[in-house]
C-alpha atoms as a PDB file:
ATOM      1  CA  UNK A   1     128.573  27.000  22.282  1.00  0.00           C
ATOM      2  CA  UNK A   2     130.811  28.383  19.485  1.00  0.00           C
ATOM      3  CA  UNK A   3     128.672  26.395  16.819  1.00  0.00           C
ATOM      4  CA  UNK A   4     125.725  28.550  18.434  1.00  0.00           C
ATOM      5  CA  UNK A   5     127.276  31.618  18.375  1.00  0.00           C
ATOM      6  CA  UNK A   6     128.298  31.343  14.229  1.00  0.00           C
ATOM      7  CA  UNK A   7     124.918  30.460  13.523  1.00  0.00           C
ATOM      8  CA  UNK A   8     123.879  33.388  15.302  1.00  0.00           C
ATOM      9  CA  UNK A   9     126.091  35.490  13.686  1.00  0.00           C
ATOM     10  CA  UNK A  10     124.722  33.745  10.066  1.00  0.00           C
ATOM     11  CA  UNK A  11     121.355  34.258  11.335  1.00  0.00           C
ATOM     12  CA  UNK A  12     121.708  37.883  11.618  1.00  0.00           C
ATOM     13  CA  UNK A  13     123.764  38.602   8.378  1.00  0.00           C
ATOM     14  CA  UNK A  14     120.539  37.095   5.975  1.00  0.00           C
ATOM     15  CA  UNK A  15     118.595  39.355   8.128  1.00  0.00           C
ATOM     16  CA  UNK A  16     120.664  42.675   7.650  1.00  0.00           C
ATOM     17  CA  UNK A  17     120.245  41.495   3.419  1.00  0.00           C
ATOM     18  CA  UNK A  18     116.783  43.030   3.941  1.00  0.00           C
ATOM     19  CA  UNK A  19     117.583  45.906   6.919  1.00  0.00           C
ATOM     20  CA  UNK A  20     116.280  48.914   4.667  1.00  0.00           C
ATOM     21  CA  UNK A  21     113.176  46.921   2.929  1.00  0.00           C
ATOM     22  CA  UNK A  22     110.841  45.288   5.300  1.00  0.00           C
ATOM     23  CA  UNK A  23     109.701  45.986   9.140  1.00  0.00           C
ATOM     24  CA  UNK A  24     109.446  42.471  10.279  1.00  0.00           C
ATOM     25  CA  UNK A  25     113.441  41.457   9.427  1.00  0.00           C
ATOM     26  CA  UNK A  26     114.386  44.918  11.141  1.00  0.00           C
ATOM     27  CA  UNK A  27     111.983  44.276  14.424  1.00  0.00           C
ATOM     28  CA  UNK A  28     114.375  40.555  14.384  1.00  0.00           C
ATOM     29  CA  UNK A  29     117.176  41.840  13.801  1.00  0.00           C
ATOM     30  CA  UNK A  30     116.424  44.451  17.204  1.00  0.00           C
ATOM     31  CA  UNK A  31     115.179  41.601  19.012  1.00  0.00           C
ATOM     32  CA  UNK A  32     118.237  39.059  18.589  1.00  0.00           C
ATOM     33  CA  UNK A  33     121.188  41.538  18.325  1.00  0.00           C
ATOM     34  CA  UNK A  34     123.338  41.478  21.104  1.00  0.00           C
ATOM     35  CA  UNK A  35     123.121  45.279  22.489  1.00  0.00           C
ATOM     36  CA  UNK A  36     125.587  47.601  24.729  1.00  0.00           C
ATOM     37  CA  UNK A  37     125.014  48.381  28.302  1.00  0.00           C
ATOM     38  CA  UNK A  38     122.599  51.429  29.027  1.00  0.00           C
ATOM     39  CA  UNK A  39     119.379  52.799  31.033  1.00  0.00           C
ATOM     40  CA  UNK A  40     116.015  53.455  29.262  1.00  0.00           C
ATOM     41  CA  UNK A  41     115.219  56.366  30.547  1.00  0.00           C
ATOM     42  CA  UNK A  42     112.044  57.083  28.516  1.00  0.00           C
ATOM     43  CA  UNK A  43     109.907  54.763  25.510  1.00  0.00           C
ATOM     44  CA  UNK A  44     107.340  56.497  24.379  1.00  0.00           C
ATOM     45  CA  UNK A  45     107.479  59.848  25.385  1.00  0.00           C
ATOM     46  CA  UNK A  46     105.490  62.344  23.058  1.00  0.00           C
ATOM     47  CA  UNK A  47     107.980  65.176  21.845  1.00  0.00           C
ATOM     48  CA  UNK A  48     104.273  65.653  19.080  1.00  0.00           C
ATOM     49  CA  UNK A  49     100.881  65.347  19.434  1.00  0.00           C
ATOM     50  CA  UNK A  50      99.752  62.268  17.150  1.00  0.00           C
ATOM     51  CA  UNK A  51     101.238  58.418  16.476  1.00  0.00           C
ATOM     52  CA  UNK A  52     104.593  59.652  14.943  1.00  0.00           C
ATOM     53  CA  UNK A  53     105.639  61.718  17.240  1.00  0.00           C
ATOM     54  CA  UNK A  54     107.082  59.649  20.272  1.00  0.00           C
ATOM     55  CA  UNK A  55     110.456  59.469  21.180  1.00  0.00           C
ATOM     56  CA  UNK A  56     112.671  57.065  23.180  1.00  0.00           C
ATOM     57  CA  UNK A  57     115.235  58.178  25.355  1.00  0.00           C
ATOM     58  CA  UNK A  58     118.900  55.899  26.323  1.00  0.00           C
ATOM     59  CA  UNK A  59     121.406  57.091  28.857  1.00  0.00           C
ATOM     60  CA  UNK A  60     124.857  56.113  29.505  1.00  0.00           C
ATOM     61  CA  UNK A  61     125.381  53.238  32.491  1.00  0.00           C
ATOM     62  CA  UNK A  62     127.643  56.240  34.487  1.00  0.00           C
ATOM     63  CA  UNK A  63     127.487  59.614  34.419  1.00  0.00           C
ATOM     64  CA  UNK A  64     130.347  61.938  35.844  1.00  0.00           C
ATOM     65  CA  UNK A  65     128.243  65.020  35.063  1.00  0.00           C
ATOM     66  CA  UNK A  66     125.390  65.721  32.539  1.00  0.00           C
ATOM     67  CA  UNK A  67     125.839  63.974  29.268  1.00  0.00           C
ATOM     68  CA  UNK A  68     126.095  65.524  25.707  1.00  0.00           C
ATOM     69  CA  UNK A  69     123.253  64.872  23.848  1.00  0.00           C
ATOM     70  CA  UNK A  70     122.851  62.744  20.547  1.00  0.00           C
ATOM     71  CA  UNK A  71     119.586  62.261  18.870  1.00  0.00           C
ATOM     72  CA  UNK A  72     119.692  59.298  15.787  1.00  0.00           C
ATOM     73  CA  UNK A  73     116.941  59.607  13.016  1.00  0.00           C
ATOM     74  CA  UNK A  74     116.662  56.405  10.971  1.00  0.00           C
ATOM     75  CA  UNK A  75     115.957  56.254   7.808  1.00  0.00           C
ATOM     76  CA  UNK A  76     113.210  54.049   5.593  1.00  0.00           C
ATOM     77  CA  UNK A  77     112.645  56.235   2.181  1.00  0.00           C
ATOM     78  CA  UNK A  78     110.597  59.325   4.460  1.00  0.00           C
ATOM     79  CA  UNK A  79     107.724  56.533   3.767  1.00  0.00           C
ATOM     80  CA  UNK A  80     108.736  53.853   6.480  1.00  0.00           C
ATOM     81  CA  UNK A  81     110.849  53.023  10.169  1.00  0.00           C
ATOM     82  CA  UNK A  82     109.591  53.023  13.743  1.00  0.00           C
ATOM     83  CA  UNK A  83     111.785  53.775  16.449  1.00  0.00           C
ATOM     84  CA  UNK A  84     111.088  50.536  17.965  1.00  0.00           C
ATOM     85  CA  UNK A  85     113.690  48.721  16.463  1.00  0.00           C
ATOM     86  CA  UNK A  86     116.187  51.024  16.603  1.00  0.00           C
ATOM     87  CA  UNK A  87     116.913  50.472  20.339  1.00  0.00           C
ATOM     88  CA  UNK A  88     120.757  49.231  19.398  1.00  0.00           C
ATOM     89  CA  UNK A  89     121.373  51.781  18.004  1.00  0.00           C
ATOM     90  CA  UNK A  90     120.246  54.401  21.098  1.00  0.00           C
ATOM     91  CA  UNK A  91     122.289  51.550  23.436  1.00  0.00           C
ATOM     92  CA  UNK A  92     125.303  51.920  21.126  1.00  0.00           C
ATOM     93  CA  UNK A  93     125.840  55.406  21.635  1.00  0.00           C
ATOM     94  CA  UNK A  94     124.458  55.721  24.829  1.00  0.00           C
ATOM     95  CA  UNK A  95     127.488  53.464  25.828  1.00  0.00           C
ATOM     96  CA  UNK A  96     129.532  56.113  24.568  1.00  0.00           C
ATOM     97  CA  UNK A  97     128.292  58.454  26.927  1.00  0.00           C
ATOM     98  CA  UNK A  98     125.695  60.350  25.437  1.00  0.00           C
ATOM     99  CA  UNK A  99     121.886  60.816  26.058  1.00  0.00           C
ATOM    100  CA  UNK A 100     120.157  59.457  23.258  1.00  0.00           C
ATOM    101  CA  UNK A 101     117.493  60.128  21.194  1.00  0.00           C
ATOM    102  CA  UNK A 102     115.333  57.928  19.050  1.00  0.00           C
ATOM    103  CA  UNK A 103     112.433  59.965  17.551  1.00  0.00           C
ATOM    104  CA  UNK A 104     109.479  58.825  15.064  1.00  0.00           C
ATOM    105  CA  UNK A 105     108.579  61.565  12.780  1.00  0.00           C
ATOM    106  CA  UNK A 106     105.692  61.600  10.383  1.00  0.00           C
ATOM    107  CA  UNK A 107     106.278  59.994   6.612  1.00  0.00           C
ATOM    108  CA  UNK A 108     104.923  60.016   3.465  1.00  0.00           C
ATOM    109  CA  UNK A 109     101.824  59.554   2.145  1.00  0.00           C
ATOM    110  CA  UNK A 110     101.058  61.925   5.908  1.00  0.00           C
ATOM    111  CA  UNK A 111     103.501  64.476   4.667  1.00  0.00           C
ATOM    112  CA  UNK A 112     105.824  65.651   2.078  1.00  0.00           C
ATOM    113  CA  UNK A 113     108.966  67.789   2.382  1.00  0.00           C
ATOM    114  CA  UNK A 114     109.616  69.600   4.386  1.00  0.00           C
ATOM    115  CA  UNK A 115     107.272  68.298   7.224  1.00  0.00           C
ATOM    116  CA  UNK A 116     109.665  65.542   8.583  1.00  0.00           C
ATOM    117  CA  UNK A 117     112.384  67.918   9.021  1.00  0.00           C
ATOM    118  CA  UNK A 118     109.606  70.117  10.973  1.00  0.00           C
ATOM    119  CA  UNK A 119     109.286  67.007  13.572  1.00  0.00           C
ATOM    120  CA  UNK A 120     113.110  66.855  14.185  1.00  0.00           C
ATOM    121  CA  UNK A 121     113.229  70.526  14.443  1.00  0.00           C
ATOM    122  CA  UNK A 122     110.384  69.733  17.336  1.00  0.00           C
ATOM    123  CA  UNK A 123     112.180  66.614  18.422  1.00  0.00           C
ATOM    124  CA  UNK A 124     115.259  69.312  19.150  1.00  0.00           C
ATOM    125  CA  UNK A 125     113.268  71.175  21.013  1.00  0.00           C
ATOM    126  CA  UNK A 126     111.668  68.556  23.374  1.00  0.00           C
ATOM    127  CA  UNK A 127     115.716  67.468  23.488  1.00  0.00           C
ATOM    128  CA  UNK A 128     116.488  71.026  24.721  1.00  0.00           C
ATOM    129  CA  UNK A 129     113.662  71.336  27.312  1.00  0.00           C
ATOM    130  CA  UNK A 130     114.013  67.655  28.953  1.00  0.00           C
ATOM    131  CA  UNK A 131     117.565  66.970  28.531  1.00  0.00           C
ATOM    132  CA  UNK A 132     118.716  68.299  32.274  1.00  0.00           C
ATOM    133  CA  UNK A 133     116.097  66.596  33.931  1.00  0.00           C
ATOM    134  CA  UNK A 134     117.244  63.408  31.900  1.00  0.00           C
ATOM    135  CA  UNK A 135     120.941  63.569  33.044  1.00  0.00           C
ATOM    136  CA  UNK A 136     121.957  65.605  29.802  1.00  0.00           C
ATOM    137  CA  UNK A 137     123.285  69.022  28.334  1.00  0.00           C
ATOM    138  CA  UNK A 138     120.814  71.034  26.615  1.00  0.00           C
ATOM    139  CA  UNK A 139     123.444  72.996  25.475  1.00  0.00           C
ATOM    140  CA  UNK A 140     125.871  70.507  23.513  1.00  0.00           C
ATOM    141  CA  UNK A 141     123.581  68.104  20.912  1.00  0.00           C
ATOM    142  CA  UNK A 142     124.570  66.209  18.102  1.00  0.00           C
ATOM    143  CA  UNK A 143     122.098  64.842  15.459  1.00  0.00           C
ATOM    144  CA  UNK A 144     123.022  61.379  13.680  1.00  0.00           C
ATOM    145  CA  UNK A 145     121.504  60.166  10.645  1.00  0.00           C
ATOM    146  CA  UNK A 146     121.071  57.294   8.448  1.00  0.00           C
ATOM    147  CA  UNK A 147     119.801  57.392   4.563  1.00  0.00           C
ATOM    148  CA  UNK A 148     116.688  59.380   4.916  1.00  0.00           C
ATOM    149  CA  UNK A 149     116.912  59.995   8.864  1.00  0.00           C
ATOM    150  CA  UNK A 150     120.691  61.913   7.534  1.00  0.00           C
ATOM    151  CA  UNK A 151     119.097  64.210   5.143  1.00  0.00           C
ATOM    152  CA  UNK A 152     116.670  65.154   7.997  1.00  0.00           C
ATOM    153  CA  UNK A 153     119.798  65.598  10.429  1.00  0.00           C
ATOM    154  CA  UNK A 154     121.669  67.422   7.475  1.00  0.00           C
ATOM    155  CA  UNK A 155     118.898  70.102   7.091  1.00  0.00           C
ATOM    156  CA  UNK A 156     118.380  70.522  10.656  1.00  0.00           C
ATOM    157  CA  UNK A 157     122.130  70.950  11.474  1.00  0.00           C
ATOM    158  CA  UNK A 158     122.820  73.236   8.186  1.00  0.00           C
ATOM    159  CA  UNK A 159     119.831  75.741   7.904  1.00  0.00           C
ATOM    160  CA  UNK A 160     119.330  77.284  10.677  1.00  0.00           C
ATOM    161  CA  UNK A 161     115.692  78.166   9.613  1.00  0.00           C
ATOM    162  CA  UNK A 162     113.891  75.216  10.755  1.00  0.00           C
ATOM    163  CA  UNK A 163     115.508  75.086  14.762  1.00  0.00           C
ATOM    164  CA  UNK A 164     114.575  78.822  14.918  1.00  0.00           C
ATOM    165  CA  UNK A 165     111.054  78.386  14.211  1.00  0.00           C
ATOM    166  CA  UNK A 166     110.956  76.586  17.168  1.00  0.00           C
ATOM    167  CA  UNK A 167     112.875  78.421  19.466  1.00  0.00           C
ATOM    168  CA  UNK A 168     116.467  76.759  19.518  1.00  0.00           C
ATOM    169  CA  UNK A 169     119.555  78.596  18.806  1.00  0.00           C
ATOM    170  CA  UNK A 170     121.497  76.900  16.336  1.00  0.00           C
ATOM    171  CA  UNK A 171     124.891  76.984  18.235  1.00  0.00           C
ATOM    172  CA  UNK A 172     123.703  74.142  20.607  1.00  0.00           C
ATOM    173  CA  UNK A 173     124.216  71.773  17.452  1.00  0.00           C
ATOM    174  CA  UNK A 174     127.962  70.741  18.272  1.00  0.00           C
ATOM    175  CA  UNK A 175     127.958  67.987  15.051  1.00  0.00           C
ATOM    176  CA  UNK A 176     126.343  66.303  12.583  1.00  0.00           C
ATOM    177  CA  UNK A 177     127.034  62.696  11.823  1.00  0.00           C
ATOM    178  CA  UNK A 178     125.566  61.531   8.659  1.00  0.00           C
ATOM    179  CA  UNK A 179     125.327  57.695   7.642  1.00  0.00           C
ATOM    180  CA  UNK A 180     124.435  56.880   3.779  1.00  0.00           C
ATOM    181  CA  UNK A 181     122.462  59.884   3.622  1.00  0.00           C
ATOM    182  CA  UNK A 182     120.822  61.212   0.456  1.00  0.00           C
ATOM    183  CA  UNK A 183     122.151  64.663   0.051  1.00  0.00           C
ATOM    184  CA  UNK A 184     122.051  65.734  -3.899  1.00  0.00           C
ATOM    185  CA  UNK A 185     119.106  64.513  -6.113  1.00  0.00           C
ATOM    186  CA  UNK A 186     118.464  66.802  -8.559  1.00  0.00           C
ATOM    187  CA  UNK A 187     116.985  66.317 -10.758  1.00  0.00           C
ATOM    188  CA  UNK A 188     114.862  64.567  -8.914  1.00  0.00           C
ATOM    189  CA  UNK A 189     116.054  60.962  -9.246  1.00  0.00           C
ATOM    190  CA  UNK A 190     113.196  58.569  -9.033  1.00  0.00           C
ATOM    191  CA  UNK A 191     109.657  57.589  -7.379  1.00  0.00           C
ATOM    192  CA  UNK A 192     110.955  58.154  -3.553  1.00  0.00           C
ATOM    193  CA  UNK A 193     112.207  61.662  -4.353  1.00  0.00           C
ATOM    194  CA  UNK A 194     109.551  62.624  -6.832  1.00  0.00           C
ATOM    195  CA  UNK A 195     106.819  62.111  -4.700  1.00  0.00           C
ATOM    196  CA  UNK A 196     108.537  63.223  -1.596  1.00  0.00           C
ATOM    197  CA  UNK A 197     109.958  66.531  -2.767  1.00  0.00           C
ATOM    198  CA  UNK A 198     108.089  66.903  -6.293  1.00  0.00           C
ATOM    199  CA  UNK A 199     105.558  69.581  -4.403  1.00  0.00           C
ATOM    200  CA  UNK A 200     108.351  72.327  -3.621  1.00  0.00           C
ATOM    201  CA  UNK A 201     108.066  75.497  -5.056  1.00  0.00           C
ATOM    202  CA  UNK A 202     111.463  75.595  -4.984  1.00  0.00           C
ATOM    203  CA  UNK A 203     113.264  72.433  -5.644  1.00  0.00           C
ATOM    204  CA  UNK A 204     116.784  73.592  -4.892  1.00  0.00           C
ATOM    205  CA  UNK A 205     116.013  74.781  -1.364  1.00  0.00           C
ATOM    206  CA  UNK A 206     115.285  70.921  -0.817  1.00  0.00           C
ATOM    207  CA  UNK A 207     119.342  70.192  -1.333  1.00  0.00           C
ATOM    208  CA  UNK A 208     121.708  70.219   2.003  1.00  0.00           C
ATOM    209  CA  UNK A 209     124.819  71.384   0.319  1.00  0.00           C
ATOM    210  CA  UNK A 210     122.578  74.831  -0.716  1.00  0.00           C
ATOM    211  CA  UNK A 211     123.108  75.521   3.170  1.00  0.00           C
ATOM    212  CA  UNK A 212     127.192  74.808   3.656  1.00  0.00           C
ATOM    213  CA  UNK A 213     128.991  77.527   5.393  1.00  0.00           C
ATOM    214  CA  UNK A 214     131.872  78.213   7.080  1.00  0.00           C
ATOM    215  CA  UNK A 215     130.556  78.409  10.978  1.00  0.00           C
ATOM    216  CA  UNK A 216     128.180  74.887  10.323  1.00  0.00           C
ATOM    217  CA  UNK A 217     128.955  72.547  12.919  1.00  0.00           C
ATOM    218  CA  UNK A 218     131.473  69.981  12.367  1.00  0.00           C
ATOM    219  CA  UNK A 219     130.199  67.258   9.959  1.00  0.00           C
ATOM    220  CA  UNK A 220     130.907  63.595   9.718  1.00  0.00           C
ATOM    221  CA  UNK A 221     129.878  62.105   6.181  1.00  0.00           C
ATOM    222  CA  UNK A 222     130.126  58.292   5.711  1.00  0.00           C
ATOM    223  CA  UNK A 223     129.037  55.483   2.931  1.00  0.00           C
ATOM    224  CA  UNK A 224     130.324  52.856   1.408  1.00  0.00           C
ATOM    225  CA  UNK A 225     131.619  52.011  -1.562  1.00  0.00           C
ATOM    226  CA  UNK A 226     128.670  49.377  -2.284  1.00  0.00           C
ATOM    227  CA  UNK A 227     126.081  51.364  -1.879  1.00  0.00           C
ATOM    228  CA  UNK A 228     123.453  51.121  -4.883  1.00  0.00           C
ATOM    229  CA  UNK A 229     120.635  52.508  -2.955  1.00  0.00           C
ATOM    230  CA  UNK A 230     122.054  55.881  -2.214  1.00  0.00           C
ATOM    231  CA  UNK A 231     124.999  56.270  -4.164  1.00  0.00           C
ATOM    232  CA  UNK A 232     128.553  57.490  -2.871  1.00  0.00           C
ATOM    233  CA  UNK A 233     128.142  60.333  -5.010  1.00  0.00           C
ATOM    234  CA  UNK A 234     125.264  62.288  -2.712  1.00  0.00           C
ATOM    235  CA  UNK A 235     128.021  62.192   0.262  1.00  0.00           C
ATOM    236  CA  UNK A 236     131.221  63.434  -1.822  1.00  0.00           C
ATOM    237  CA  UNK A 237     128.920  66.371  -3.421  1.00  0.00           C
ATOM    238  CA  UNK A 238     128.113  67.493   0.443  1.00  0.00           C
ATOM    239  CA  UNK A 239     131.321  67.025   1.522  1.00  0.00           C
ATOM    240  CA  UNK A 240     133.040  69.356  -1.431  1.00  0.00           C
ATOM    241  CA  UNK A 241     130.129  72.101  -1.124  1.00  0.00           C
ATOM    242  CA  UNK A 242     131.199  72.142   3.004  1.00  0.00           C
ATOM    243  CA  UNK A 243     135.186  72.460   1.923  1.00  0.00           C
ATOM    244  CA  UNK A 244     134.045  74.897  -0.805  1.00  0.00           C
ATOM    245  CA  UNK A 245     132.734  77.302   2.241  1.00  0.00           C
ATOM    246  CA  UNK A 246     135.806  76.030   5.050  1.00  0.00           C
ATOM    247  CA  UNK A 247     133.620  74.092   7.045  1.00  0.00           C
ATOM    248  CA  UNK A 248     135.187  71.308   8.986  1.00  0.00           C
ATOM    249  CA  UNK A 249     133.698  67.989   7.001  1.00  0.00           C
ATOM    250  CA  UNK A 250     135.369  64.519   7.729  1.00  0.00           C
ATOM    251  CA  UNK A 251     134.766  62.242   4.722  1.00  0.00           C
ATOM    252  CA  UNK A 252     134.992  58.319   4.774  1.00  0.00           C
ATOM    253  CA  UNK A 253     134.317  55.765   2.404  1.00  0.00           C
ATOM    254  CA  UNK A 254     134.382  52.157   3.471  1.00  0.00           C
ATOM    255  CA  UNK A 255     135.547  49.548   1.118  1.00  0.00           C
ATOM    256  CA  UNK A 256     132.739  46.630   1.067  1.00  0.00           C
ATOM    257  CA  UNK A 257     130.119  48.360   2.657  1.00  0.00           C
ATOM    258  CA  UNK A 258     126.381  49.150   1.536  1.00  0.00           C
ATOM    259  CA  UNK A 259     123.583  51.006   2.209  1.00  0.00           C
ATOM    260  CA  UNK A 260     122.445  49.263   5.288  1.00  0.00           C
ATOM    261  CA  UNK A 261     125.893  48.712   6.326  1.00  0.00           C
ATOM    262  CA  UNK A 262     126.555  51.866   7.539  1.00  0.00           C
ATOM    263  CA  UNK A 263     123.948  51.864   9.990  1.00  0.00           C
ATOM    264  CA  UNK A 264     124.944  48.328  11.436  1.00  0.00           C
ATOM    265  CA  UNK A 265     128.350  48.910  12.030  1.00  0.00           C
ATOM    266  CA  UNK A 266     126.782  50.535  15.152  1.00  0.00           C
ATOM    267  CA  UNK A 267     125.672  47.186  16.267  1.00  0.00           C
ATOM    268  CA  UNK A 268     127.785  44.785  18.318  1.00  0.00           C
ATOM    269  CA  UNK A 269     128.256  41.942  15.987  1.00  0.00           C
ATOM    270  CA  UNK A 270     129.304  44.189  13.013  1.00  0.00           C
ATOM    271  CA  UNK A 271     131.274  46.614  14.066  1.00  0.00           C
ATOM    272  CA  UNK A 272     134.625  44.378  12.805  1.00  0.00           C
ATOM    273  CA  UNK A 273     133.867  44.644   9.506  1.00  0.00           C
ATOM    274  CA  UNK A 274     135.236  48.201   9.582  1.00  0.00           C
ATOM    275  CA  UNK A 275     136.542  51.444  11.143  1.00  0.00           C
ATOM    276  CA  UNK A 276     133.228  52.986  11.307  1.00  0.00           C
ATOM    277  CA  UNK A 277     131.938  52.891  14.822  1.00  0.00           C
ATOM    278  CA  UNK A 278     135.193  53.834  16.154  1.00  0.00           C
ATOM    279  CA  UNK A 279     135.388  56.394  13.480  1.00  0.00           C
ATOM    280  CA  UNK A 280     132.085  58.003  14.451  1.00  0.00           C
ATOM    281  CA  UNK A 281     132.828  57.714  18.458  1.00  0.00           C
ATOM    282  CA  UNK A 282     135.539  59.746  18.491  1.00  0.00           C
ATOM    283  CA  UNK A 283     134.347  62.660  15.993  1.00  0.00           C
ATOM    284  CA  UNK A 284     131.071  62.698  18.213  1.00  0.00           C
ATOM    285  CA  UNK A 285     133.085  63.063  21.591  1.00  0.00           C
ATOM    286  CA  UNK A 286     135.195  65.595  19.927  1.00  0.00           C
ATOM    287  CA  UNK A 287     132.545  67.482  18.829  1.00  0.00           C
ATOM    288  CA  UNK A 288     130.808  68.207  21.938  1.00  0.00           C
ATOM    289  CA  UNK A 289     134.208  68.453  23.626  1.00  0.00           C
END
């Protein structure tokens, strides 16, 4: 039994080598990972007309009242990722106690910047209107984020612009978590961001920290200090233009961790390998108070 288990364990670490580069080791990795206790209380449901824009729903095992609210984009470049196989993930913090949401949202070559922060300014919205009826509270969401899926949840939970086109007041955004996110690329850095963001009219509108100000939500930044993908850099840039306007920013880099790292702390058989999970828990459930 224990000679099963470490081979287990192996069998998922050579998978997580290749989390952020290929489908297929992702969709194995969702499959075989052990996952926390919760209901699924939607798959599939359409927060968009169109393929990309279906969103799966996770509730906590017990509820003493309605649940605050937590809705994870994942990341993949703004070209890749299916919701699909992030189902650990929505398990993970649905443990926790929070409704969660898993949304799809429409990539590149289908749109540019800034049409995949439009979809999670609509996945908000569908968030706001269904939550209740779901066992949530409309009223206190937090969005979570990993590598591309963060800079969506930055730009949603810093300017204010894109949930007001759609009808949501800003001051039901109670945090913003953001894993490994891209947050400062200017000049723009390389293929991904060129052909993502090279169409702006106005390039430094595309930047998060353009939007810090004192009364943004409370912000968890994270990466780790082996990240090549998306450097440390982008999150200490955010995190000093937040300070810079006396918002409340909690920074953390973990020794030995890389880009796809950050992400699977949030899964069972990684979350030893550092602080993170516990680190995010308890800013998320203080938060939403």
């Amino acid at each position: 039994m224990a000679a099963t288990r470490v081979t287990r364990r192996a069998g998922l670490a050579a998978l997580a080598a290749t989390l952020t580069s290929a489908c297929s080791p992702l969709t194995v990795f969702a499959t075989l990972t052990p996952k926390d206790a919760a209901r699924v209380e939607a798959r599939g449901s359409r927060y968009a007309a169109g393929p990309r824009g279906g969103v799966d729903v996770y509730a906590p095992p017990k509820t003493a009242g309605p649940a605050p609210v937590a809705i994870f984009f994942y990341g993949g470049s703004w070209d890749s990722g299916r919701r699909q196989d992030y189902g650990w993930v929505g398990r993970a913090l649905a443990a926790q106690g929070f409704l969660t949401l898993a949304p799809d949202y429409r990539l590149y070559p289908e749109v540019r910047y800034p049409g995949f922060v439009e979809d999670g300014a609509q996945a908000v919205r569908w968030a706001v209107d269904h939550a209740a009826s779901l066992g949530g509270d409309p009223r206190r969401i937090v969005l979570i984020g990993h590598s591309a899926g963060a800079y969506n949840a930055a730009m949603l939970a810093l300017d204010p612009r894109y949930l007001r086109a759609v009808g949501v007041e800003a001051s039901v955004i109670r945090g913003f978590a953001g894993l490994s996110g891209p947050y400062a690329f200017l000049p723009l850095d390389g293929p991904v961001t060129r052909r993502t963001f090279g169409e702006a009219s106005d390039l430094e509108a595309t930047q998060p920290g353009r939007y810090a100000r004192a009364d943004a939500p409370p912000v968890f930044l994270a990466t780790g200090d082996k990240d090549t993908t998306v450097y440390p850099r982008n999150t200490r840039k955010l995190a000093a233009a937040l300070r810079d306007k006396g918002a409340r920013v909690e920074e953390h880099h973990y020794p030995g961790v890389d880009h796809a790292g950050t992400v699977l702390a949030l899964s069972k058989p990684f979350r030893g390998k550092s602080t993170l999970f516990a680190d995010l828990t308890a800013f998320l459930k203080a938060a939403v108070g």
